[in-house]
C-alpha atoms as a PDB file:
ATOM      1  CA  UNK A   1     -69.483  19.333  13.814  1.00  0.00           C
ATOM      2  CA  UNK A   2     -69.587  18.881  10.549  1.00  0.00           C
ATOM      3  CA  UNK A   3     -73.265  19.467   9.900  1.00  0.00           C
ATOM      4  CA  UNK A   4     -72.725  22.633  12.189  1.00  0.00           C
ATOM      5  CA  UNK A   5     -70.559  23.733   9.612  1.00  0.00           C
ATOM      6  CA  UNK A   6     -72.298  23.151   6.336  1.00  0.00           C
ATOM      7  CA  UNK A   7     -75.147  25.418   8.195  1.00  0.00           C
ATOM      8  CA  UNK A   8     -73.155  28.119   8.767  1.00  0.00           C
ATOM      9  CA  UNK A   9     -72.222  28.140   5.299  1.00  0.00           C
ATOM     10  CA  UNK A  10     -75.094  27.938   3.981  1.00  0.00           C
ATOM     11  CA  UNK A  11     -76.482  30.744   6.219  1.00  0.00           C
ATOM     12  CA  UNK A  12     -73.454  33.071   5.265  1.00  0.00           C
ATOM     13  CA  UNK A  13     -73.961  31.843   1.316  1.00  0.00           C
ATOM     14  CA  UNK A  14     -77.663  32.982   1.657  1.00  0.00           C
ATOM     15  CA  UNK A  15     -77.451  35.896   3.389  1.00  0.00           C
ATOM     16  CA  UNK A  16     -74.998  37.369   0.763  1.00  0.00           C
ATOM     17  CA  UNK A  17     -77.508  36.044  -1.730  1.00  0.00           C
ATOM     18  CA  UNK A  18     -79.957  38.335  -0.162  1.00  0.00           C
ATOM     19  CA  UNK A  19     -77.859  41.624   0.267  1.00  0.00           C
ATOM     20  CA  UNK A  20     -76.788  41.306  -3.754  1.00  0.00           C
ATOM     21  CA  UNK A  21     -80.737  40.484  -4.484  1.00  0.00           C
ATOM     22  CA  UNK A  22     -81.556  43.870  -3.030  1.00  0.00           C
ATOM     23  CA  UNK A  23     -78.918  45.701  -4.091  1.00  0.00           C
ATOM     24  CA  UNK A  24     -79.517  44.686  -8.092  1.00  0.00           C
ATOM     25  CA  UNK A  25     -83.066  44.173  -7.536  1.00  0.00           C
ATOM     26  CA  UNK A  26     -82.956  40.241  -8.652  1.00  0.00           C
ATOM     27  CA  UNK A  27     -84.747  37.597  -7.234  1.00  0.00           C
ATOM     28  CA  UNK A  28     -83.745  34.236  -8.536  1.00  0.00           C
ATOM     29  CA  UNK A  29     -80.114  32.478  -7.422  1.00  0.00           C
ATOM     30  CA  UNK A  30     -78.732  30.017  -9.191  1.00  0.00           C
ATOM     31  CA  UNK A  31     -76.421  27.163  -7.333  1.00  0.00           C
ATOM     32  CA  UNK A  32     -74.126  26.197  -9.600  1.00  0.00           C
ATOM     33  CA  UNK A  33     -70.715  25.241  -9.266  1.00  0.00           C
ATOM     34  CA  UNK A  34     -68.707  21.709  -7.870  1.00  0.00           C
ATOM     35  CA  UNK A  35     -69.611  22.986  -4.426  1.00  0.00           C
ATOM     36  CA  UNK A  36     -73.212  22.259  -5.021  1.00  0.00           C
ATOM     37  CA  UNK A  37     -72.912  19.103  -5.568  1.00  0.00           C
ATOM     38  CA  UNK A  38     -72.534  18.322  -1.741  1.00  0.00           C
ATOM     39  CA  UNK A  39     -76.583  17.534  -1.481  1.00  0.00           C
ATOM     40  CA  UNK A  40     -76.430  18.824   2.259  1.00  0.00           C
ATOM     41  CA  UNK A  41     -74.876  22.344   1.417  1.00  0.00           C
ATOM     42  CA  UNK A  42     -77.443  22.418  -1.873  1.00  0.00           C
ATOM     43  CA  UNK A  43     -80.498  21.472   0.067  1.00  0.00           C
ATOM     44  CA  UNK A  44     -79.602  23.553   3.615  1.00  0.00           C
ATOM     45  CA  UNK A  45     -78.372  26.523   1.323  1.00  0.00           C
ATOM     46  CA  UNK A  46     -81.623  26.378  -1.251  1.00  0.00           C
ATOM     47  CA  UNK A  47     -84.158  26.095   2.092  1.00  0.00           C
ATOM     48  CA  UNK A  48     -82.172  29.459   3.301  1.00  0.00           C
ATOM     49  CA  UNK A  49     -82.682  31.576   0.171  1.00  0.00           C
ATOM     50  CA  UNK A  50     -86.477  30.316  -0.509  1.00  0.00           C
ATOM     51  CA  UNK A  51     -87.038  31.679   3.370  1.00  0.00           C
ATOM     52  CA  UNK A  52     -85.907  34.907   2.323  1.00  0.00           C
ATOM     53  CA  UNK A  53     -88.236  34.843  -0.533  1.00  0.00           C
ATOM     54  CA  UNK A  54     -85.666  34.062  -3.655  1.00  0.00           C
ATOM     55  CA  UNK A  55     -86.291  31.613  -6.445  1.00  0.00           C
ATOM     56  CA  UNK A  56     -83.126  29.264  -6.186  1.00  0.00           C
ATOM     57  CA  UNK A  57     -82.088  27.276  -9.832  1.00  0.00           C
ATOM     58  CA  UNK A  58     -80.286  24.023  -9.777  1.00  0.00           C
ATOM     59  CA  UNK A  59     -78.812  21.781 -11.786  1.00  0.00           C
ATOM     60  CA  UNK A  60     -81.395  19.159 -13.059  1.00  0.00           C
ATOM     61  CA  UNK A  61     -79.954  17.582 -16.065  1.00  0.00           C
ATOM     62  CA  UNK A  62     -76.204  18.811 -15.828  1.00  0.00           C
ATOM     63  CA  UNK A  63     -74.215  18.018 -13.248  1.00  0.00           C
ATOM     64  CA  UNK A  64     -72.951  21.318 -11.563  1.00  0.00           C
ATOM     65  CA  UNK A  65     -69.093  20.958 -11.695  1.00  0.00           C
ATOM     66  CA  UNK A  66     -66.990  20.278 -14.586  1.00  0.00           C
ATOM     67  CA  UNK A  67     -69.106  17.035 -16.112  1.00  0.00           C
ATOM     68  CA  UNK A  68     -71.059  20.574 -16.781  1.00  0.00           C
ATOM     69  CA  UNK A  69     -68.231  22.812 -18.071  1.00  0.00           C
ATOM     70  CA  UNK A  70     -68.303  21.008 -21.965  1.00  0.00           C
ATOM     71  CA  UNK A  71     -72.203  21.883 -21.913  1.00  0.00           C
ATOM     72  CA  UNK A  72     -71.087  26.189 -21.499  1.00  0.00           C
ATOM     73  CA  UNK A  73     -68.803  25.993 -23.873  1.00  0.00           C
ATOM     74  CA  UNK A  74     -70.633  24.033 -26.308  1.00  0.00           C
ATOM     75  CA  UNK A  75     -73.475  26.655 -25.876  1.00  0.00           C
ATOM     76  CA  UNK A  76     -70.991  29.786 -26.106  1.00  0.00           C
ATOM     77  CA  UNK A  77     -69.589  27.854 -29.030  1.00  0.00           C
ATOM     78  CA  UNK A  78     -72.901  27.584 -30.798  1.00  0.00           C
ATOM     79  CA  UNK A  79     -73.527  31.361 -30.036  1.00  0.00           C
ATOM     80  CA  UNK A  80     -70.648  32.746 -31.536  1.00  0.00           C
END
């Protein structure tokens, strides 16, 4: 049940990934967020929007939930 679940998700979360890709013309999703860290959601959702032909970004070297959140605002920080 559970796996049934994450799979909808994932196939709602990329198929309103693709309707806002056409509408602004953009091509390249990024997964970011705590959500993402669930490796099943990440992995079922990223196979879902490479199918439809986007580019899908993930967190490599910061972690996607708030262990992340310092690294913005350090950034935004630096910016302004």
């Amino acid at each position: 049940m559970a796996r049934f679940f994450h799979a909808g998700l994932a196939e709602y979360t990329a198929q309103v990934a693709e309707d806002l890709s056409l509408r602004a013309g953009l091509k390249t999703v990024a997964l970011s967020g705590g959500v993402f860290q669930n490796s099943l959601l990440s992995s079922l959702t990223s196979d879902k929007l490479r199918r439809r032909g986007l580019t899908v970004l993930r967190h490599e070297l910061i972690p996607p939930n708030d262990g992340g959140l310092c690294i913005g605002q350090a950034v935004y920080a630096t910016q302004n």
